[in-house]
Protein backbone atom coordinates (compact mmCIF):
# COMPACT_ATOMS: atom_id res chain seq x y z
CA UNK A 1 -37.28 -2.41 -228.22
CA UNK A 2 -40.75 -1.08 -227.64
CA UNK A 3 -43.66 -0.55 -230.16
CA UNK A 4 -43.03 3.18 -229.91
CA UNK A 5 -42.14 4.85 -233.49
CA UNK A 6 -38.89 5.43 -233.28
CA UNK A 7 -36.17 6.56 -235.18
CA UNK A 8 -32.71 4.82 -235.08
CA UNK A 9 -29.38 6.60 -235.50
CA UNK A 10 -25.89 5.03 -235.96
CA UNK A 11 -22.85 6.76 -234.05
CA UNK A 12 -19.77 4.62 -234.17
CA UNK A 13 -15.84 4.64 -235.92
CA UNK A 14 -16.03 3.34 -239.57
CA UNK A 15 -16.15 -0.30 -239.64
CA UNK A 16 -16.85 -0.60 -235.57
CA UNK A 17 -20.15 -2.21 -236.66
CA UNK A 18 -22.54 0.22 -237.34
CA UNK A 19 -24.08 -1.24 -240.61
CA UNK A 20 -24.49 -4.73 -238.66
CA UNK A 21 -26.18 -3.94 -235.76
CA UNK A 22 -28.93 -1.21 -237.84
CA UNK A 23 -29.56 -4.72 -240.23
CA UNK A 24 -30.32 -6.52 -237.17
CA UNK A 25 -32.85 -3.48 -235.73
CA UNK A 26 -34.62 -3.66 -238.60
CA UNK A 27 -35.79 -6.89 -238.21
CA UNK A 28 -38.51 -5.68 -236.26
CA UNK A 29 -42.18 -4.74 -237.39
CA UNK A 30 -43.09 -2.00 -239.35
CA UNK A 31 -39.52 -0.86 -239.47
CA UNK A 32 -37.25 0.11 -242.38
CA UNK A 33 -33.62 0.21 -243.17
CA UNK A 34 -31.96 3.37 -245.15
CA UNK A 35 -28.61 2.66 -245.87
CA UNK A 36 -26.79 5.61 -247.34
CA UNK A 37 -23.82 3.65 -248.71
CA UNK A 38 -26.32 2.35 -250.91
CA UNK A 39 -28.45 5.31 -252.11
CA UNK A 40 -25.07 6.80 -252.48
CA UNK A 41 -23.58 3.94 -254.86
CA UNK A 42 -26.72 4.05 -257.01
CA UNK A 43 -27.07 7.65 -257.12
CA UNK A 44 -24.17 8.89 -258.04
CA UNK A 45 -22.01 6.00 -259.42
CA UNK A 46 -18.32 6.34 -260.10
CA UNK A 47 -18.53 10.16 -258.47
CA UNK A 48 -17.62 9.70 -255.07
CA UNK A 49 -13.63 9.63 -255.27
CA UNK A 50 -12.63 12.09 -252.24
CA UNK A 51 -14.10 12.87 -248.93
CA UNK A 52 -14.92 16.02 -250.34
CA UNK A 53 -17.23 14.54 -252.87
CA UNK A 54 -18.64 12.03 -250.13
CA UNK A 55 -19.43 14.86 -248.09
CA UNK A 56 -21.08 16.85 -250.68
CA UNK A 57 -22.92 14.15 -252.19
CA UNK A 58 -24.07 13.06 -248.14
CA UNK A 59 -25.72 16.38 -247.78
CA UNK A 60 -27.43 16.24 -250.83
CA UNK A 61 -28.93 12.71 -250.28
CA UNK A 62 -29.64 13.66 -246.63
CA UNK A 63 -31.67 16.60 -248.02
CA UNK A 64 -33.99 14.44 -250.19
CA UNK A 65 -34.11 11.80 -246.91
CA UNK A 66 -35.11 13.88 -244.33
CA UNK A 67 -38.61 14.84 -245.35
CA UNK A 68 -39.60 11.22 -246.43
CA UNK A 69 -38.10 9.72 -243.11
CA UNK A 70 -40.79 12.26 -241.10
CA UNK A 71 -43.14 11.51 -243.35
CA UNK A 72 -42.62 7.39 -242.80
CA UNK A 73 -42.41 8.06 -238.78
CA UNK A 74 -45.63 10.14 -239.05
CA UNK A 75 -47.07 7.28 -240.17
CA UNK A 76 -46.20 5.07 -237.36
CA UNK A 77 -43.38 3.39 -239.48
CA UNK A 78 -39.71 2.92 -237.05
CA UNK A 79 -36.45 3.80 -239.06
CA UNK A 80 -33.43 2.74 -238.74
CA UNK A 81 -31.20 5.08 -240.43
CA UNK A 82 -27.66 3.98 -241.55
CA UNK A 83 -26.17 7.33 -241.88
CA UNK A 84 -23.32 8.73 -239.95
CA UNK A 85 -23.67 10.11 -236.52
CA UNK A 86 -20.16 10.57 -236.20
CA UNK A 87 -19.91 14.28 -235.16
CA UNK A 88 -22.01 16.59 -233.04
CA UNK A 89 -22.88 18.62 -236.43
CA UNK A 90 -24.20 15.57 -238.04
CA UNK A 91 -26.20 14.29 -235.13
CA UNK A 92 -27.90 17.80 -235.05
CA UNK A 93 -28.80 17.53 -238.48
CA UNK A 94 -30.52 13.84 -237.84
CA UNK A 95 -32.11 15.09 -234.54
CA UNK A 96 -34.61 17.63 -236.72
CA UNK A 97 -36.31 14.46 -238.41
CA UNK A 98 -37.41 12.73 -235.11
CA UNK A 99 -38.12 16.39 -234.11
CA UNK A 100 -40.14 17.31 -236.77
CA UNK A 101 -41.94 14.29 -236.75
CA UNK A 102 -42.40 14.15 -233.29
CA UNK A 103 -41.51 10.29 -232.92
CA UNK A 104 -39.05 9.06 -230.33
CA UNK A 105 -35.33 8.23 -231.07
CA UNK A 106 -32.31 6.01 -230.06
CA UNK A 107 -28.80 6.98 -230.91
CA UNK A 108 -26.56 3.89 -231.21
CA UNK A 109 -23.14 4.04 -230.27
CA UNK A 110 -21.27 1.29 -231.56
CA UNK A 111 -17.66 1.76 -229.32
CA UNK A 112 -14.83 -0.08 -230.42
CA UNK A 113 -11.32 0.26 -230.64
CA UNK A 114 -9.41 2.00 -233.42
CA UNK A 115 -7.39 -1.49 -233.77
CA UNK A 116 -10.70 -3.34 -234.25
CA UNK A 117 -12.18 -1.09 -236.33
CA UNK A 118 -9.19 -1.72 -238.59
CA UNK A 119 -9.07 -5.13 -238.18
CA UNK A 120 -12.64 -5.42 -239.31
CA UNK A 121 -12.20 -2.65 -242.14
CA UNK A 122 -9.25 -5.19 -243.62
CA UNK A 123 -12.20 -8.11 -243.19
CA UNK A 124 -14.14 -6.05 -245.26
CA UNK A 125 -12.19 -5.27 -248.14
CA UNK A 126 -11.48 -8.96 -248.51
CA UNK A 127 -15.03 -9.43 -248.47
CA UNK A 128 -16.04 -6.71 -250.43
CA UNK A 129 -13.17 -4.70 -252.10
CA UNK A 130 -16.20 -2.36 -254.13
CA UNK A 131 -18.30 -1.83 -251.22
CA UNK A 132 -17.16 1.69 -249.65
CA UNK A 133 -15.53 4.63 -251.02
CA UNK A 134 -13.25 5.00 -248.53
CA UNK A 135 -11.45 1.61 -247.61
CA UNK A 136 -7.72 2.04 -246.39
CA UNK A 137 -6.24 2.33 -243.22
CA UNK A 138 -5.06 6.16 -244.45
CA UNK A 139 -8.59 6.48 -245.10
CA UNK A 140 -9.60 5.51 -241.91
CA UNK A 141 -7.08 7.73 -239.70
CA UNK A 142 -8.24 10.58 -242.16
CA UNK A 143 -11.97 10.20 -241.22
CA UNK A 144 -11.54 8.75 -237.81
CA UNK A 145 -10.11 12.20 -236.67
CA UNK A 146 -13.17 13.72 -236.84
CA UNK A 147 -15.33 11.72 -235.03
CA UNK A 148 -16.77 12.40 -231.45
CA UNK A 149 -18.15 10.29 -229.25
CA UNK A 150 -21.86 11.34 -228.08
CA UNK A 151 -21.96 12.75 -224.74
CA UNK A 152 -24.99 13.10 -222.45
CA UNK A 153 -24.92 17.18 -222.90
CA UNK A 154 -26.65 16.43 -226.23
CA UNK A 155 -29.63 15.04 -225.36
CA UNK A 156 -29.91 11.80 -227.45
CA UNK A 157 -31.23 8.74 -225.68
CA UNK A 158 -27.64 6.65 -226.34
CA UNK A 159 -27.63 2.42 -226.24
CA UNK A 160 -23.67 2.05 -225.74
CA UNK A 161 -23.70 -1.39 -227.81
């Protein structure tokens, strides 16, 4: 990883890894994590109880995010941002931050099998049966059919991790 301001974005299957690897790329200088899971838990407690409240509640936090994440990357601070790059629509909506604030960008793809991502999801509930909203392997199927992979049409510079 270079010096470069840059802003880090998280594309990958639920439980592939995602959270993980954006802890580790914050470990570097004058970088910061944002971890929506957790804005979202201490936001708006005990309200997320469908994807259709996860969503809406997403686009609200995003919409209070986005102008302090260009203002941090203005300022020469990196960001890793642990919010969903799942789908094309969402990665357009992250792509206006590094835009706006002119900073470079790297779009992680964390690729890993649907049985992994499972495997890892049940690790995780063990673990941590309060962390996520959305925690079963219905869940998972649900959400997972609406991700798409990054392709190079969109423009992102992708690390394939």
């Amino acid at each position: 990883m270079t010096n470069e301001t840059t802003l880090h974005l998280m594309c990958g299957k639920m439980a592939s890894g995602k959270s993980t690897l954006a802890t580790s790329l914050a470990k570097n200088n004058k970088t910061i994590l944002i971890v929506e899971d957790e804005w979202l838990s201490k936001l708006y407690p005990d309200e997320i109880k469908s994807i259709r409240d996860y969503i809406n509640y997403s686009s609200r936090l995003h919409n209070i995010i986005k102008p302090h994440v260009v203002t941090l990357l203005k300022e020469g601070i990196s960001v890793v941002l642990d919010f969903p790059a799942n789908t094309t629509k969402q990665r357009n909506k992250l792509r206006i931050i590094f835009e706006q604030a002119n900073a470079a960008h790297t779009l992680h793809y964390v690729e890993a099998s649907n049985t992994k991502c499972k495997q890892q999801l049940m690790k995780r509930n063990q673990s941590s049966p309060d962390q996520m909203a959305f925690t079963t392997e219905e869940e998972f199927d649900t959400i997972n059919q609406y991700f798409q992979a990054p392709s190079d049409a969109e423009n992102f510079f992708i690390i394939r991790h």
